[in-house]
Protein backbone atom coordinates (compact mmCIF):
# COMPACT_ATOMS: atom_id res chain seq x y z
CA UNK A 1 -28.26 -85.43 190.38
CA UNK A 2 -28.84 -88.97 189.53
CA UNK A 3 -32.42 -88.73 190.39
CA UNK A 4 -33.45 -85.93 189.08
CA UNK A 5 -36.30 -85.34 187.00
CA UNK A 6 -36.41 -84.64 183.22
CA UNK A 7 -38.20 -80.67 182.90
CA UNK A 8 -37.94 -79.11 179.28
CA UNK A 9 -38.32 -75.47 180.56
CA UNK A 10 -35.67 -76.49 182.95
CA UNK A 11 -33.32 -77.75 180.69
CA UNK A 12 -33.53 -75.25 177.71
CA UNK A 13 -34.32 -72.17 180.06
CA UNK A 14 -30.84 -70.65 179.62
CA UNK A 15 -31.77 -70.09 175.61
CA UNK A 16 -34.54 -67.78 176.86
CA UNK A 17 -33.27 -64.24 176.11
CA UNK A 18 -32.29 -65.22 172.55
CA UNK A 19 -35.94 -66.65 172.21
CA UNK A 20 -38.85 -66.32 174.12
CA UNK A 21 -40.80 -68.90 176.62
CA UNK A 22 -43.54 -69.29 173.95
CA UNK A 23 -41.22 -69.66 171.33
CA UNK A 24 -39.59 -72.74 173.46
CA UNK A 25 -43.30 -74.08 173.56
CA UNK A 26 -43.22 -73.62 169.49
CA UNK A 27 -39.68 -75.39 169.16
CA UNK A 28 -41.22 -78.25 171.23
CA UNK A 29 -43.51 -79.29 168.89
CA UNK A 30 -41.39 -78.96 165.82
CA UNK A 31 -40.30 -81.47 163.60
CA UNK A 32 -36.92 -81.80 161.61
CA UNK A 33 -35.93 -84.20 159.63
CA UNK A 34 -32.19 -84.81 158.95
CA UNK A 35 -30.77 -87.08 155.92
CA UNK A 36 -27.25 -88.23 156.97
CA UNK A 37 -25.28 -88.18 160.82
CA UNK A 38 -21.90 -88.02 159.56
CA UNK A 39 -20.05 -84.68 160.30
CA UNK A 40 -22.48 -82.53 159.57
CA UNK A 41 -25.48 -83.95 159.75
CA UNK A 42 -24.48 -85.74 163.16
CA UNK A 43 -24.07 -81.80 164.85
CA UNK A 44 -26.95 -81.25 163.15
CA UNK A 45 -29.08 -83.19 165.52
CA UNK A 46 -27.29 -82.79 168.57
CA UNK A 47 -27.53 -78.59 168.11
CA UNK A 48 -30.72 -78.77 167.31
CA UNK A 49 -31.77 -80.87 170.25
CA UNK A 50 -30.00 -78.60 172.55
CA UNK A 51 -31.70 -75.96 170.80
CA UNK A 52 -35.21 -77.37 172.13
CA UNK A 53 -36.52 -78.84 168.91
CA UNK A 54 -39.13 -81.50 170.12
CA UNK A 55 -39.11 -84.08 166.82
CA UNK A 56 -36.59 -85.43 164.79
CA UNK A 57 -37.27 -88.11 161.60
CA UNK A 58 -33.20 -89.66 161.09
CA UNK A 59 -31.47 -91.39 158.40
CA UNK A 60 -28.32 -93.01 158.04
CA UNK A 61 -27.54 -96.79 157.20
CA UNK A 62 -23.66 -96.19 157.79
CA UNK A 63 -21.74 -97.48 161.13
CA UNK A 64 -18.65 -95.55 162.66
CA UNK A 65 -15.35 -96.29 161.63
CA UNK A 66 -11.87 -94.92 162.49
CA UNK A 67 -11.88 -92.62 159.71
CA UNK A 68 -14.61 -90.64 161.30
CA UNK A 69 -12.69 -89.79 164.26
CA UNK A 70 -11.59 -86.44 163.29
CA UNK A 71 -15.01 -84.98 162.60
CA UNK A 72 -18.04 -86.58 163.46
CA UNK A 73 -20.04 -86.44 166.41
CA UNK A 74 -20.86 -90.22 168.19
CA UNK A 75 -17.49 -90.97 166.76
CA UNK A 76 -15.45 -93.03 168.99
CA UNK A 77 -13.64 -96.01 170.09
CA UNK A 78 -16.54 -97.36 172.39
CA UNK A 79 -19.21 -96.57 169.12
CA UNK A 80 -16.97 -98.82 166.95
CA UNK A 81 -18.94 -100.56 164.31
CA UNK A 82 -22.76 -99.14 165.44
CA UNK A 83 -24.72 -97.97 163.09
CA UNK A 84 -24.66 -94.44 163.57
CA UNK A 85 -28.53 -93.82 163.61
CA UNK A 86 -28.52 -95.85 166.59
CA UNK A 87 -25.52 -93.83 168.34
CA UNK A 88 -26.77 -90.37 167.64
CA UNK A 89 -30.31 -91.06 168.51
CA UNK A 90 -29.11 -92.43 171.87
CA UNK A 91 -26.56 -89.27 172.48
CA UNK A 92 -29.83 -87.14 171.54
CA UNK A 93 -32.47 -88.63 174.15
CA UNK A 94 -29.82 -88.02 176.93
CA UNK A 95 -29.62 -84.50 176.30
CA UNK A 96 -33.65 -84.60 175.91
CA UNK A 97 -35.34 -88.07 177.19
CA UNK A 98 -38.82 -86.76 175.80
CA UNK A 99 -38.01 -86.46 172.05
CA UNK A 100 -40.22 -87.81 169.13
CA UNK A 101 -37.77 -89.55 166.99
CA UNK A 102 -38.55 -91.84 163.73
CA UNK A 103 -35.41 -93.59 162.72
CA UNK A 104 -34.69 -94.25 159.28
CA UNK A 105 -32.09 -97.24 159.82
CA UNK A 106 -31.72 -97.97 155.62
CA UNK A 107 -30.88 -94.06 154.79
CA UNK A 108 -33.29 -92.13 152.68
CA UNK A 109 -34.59 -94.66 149.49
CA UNK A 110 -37.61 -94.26 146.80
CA UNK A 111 -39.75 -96.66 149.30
CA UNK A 112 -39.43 -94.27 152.32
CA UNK A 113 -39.13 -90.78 151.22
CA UNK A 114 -42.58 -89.94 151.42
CA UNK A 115 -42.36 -91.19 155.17
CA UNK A 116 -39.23 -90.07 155.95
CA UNK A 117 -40.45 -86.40 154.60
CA UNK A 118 -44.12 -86.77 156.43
CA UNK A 119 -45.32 -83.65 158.96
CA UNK A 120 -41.11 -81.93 158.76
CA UNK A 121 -41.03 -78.24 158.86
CA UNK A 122 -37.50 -78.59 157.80
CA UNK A 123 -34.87 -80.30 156.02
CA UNK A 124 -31.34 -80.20 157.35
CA UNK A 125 -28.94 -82.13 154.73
CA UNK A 126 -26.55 -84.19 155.88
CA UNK A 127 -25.62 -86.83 153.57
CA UNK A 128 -22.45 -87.79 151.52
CA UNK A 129 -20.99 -84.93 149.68
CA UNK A 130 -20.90 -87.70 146.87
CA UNK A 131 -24.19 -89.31 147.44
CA UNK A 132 -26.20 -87.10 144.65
CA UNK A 133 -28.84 -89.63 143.99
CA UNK A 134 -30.39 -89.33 147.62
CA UNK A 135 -29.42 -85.55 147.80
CA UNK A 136 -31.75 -84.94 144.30
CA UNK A 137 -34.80 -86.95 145.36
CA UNK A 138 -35.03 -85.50 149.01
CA UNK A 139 -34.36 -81.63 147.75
CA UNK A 140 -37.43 -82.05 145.00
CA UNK A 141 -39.30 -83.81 146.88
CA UNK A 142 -38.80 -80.88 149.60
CA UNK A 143 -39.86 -78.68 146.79
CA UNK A 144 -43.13 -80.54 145.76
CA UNK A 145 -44.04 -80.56 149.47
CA UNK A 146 -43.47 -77.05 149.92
CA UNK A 147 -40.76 -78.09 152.68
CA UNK A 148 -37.88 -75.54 153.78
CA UNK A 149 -34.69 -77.22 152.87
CA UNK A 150 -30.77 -76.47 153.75
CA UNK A 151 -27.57 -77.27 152.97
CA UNK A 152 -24.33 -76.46 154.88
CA UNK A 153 -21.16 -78.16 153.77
CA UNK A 154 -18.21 -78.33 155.78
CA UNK A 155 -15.24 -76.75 153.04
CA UNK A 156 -11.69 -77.00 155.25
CA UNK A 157 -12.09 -74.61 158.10
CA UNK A 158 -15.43 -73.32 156.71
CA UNK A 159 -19.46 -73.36 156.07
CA UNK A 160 -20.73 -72.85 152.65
CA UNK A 161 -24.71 -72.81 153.39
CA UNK A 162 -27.75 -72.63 151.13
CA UNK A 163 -31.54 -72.47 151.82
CA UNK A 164 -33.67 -73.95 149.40
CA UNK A 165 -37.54 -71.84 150.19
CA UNK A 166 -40.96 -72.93 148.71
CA UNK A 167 -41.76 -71.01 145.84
CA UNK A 168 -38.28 -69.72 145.29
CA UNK A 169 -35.20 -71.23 143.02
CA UNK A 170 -35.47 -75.04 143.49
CA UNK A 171 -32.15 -77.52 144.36
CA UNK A 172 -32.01 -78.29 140.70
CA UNK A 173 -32.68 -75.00 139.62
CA UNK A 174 -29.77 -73.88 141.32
CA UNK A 175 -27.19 -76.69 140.90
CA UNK A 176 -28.29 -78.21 137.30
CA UNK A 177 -27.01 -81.62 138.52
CA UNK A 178 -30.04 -83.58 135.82
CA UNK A 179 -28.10 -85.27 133.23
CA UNK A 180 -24.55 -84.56 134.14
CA UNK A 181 -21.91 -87.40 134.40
CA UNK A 182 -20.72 -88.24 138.04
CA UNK A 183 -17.34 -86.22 138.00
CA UNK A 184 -19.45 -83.70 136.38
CA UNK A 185 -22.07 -83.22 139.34
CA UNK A 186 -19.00 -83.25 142.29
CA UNK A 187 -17.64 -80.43 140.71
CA UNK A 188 -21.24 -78.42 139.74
CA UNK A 189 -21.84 -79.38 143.63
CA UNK A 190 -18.47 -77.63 144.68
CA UNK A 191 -18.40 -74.63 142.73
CA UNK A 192 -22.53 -74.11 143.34
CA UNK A 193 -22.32 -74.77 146.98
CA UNK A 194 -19.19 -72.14 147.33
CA UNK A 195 -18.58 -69.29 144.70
CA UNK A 196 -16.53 -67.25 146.67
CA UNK A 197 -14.15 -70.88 147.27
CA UNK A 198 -12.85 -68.83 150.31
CA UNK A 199 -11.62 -72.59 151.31
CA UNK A 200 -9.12 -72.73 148.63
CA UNK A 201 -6.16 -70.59 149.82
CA UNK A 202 -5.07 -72.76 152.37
CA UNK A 203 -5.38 -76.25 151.03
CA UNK A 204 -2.13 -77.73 151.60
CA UNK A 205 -1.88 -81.19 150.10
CA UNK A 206 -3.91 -81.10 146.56
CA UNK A 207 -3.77 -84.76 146.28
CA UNK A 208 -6.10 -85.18 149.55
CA UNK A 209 -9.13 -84.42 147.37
CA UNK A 210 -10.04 -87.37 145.03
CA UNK A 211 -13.43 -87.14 142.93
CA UNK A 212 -13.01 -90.50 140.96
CA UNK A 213 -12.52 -92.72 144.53
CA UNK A 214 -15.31 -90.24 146.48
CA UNK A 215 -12.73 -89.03 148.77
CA UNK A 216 -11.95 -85.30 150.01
CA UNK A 217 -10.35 -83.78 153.57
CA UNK A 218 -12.00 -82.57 156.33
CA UNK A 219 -12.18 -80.91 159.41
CA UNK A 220 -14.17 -80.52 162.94
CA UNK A 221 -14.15 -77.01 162.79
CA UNK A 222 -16.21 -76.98 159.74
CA UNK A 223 -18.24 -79.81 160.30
CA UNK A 224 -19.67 -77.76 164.02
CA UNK A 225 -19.76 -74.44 161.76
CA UNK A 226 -22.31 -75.95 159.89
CA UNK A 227 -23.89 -77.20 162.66
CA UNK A 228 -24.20 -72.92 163.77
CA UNK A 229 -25.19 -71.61 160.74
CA UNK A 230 -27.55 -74.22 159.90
CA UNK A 231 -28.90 -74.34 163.06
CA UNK A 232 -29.42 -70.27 163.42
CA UNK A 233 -31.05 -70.71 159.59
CA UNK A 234 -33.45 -73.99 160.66
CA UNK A 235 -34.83 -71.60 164.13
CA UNK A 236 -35.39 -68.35 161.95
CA UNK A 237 -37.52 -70.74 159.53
CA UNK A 238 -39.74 -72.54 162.17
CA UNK A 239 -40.28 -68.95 164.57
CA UNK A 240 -41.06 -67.29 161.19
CA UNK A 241 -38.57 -64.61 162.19
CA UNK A 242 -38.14 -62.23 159.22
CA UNK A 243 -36.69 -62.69 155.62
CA UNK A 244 -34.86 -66.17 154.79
CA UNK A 245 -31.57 -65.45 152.68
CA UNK A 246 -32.70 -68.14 149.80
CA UNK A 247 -31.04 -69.26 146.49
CA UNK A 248 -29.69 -67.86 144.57
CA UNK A 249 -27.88 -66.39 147.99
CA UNK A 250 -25.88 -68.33 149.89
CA UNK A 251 -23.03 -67.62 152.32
CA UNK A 252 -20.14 -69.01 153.23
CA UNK A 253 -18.04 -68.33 155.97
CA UNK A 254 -14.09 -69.09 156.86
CA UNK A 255 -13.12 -68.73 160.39
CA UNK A 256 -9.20 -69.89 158.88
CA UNK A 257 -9.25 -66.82 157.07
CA UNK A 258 -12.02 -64.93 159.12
CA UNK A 259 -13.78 -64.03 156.14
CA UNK A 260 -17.98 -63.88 155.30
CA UNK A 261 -18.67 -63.91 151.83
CA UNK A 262 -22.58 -63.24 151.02
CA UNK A 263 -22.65 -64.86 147.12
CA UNK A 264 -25.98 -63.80 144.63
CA UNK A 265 -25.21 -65.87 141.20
CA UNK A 266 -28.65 -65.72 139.53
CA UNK A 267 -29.12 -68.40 137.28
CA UNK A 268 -27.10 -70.73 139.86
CA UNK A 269 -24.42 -73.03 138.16
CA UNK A 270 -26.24 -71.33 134.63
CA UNK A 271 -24.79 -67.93 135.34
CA UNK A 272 -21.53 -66.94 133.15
CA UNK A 273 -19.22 -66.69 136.09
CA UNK A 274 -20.22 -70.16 137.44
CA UNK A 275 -19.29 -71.80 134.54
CA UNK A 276 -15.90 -70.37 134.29
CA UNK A 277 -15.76 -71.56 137.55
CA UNK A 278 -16.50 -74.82 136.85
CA UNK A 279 -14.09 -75.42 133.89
CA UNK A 280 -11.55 -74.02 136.51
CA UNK A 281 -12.01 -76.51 138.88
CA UNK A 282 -12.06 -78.94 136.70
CA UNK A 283 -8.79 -78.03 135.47
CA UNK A 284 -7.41 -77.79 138.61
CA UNK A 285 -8.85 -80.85 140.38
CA UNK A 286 -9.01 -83.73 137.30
CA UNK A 287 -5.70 -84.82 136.42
């Protein structure tokens, strides 16, 4: 097997059934670009890679450390200290040796966006839950570009997801992030990202999640159930397969408590119930 040749068809032919042959030739020539390779945006690439996507563009300026061991793909003791751009887009050209990928080795910044964003047919967010400066710029500069653009957070044992469609309710529109203070934006992120908070049951040790020092819990499981949805969202978008389930929709899904909650708050973080939400969390989280 050590000799063997590199065939696309070959490789991705067992997908065929769910898609079509042509459709493989479509996903070939497709171009995602993906902001972040921690947990989530890590899976990202590697699912869509297995998925036959033929381009990437990939950002991250980060290197692993232990602390990513119990969620993030390329984490691991012989990936110590490499910057994870590097890691991921090696782990990606063994699975397909043919793919088009730019690497973004600084992370997303005002000087390469417009790159970084050049000839995608969709965004796939991966960055920071806390990192709302590069999250803003890339989503409205998605919308000005008229590019697709989704977001799938790992919550505990669960994916919250979100697609952001030209024409439709914009990133800001939904969230209303302009303005606020930064305590103020992690928990309009939260509550906007999961309505339903189907996550919240089961957290065991409150004191795990702390806004002020950026730090919160997570898990595998979520971090690969974003990588599914996500995923499943980014092919219906690029095959032009039927209706997109946009914002102000979003689902979120808890396989801890194997339940799918299908959210519609018009008006996003605006709407009445959101911000009772909101001043709940805030309550509950801020001491």
């Amino acid at each position: 097997m050590a000799n063997t040749v590199f065939d696309y068809h070959a490789a991705f032919s067992r997908s065929v059934g769910w898609i079509t042959r042509d459709e493989l030739d479509i996903l070939k020539n497709k171009r995602v670009a993906i902001a972040g390779l921690g947990g989530a945006g890590g899976s990202h690439l590697l699912t869509l890679a297995r998925l036959g996507i033929g381009k990437f563009n990939i950002a991250d300026f980060d290197c692993f450390e232990l602390p990513n061991f119990n969620r993030q793909a390329g984490a691991s003791m012989s990936h110590l200290n490499q910057p994870k751009v590097d890691v991921l887009e090696g782990t990606a050209l063994d699975i397909n040796p043919t793919l088009d990928i730019k690497k973004f080795s600084c992370g997303v910044t005002t000087d390469n966006l417009s790159e970084f964003l050049t000839d995608v047919d969709v965004y796939l967010d991966g960055v920071d839950f806390f990192a709302f400066a590069a999250r803003e710029a890339i989503f409205a500069a998605c919308a000005e570009r008229g590019i697709p653009a989704i977001t799938a957070a790992p919550l505990g044992m669960s994916v919250a997801l979100l697609n952001f469609m030209p024409g439709q309710m914009s990133f800001e529109d939904y969230f209303q992030l302009q303005g606020k203070s930064d305590l103020d934006k992690m928990l309009h992120f939260l509550v906007g990202l999961s309505p339903a908070m189907l996550q919240r049951s089961y957290l065991v040790d409150p004191t795990a999640i702390d806004f002020p020092n950026h730090k919160g819990p997570s898990t595998s499981m979520g971090c690969e159930l974003c990588a599914g949805f996500a995923g499943s969202q980014a092919l219906k978008i690029v095959l032009k397969r039927g209706d997109i389930l946009a914002a102000p929709w979003g689902l979120q899904f808890d396989a801890y408590r194997c339940r799918l909650a299908k959210t519609w708050r018009p008006w996003g973080n605006r709407n009445p119930l959101q911000r009772l939400s909101i001043i709940m969390a805030k309550r509950h989280f801020i001491r």
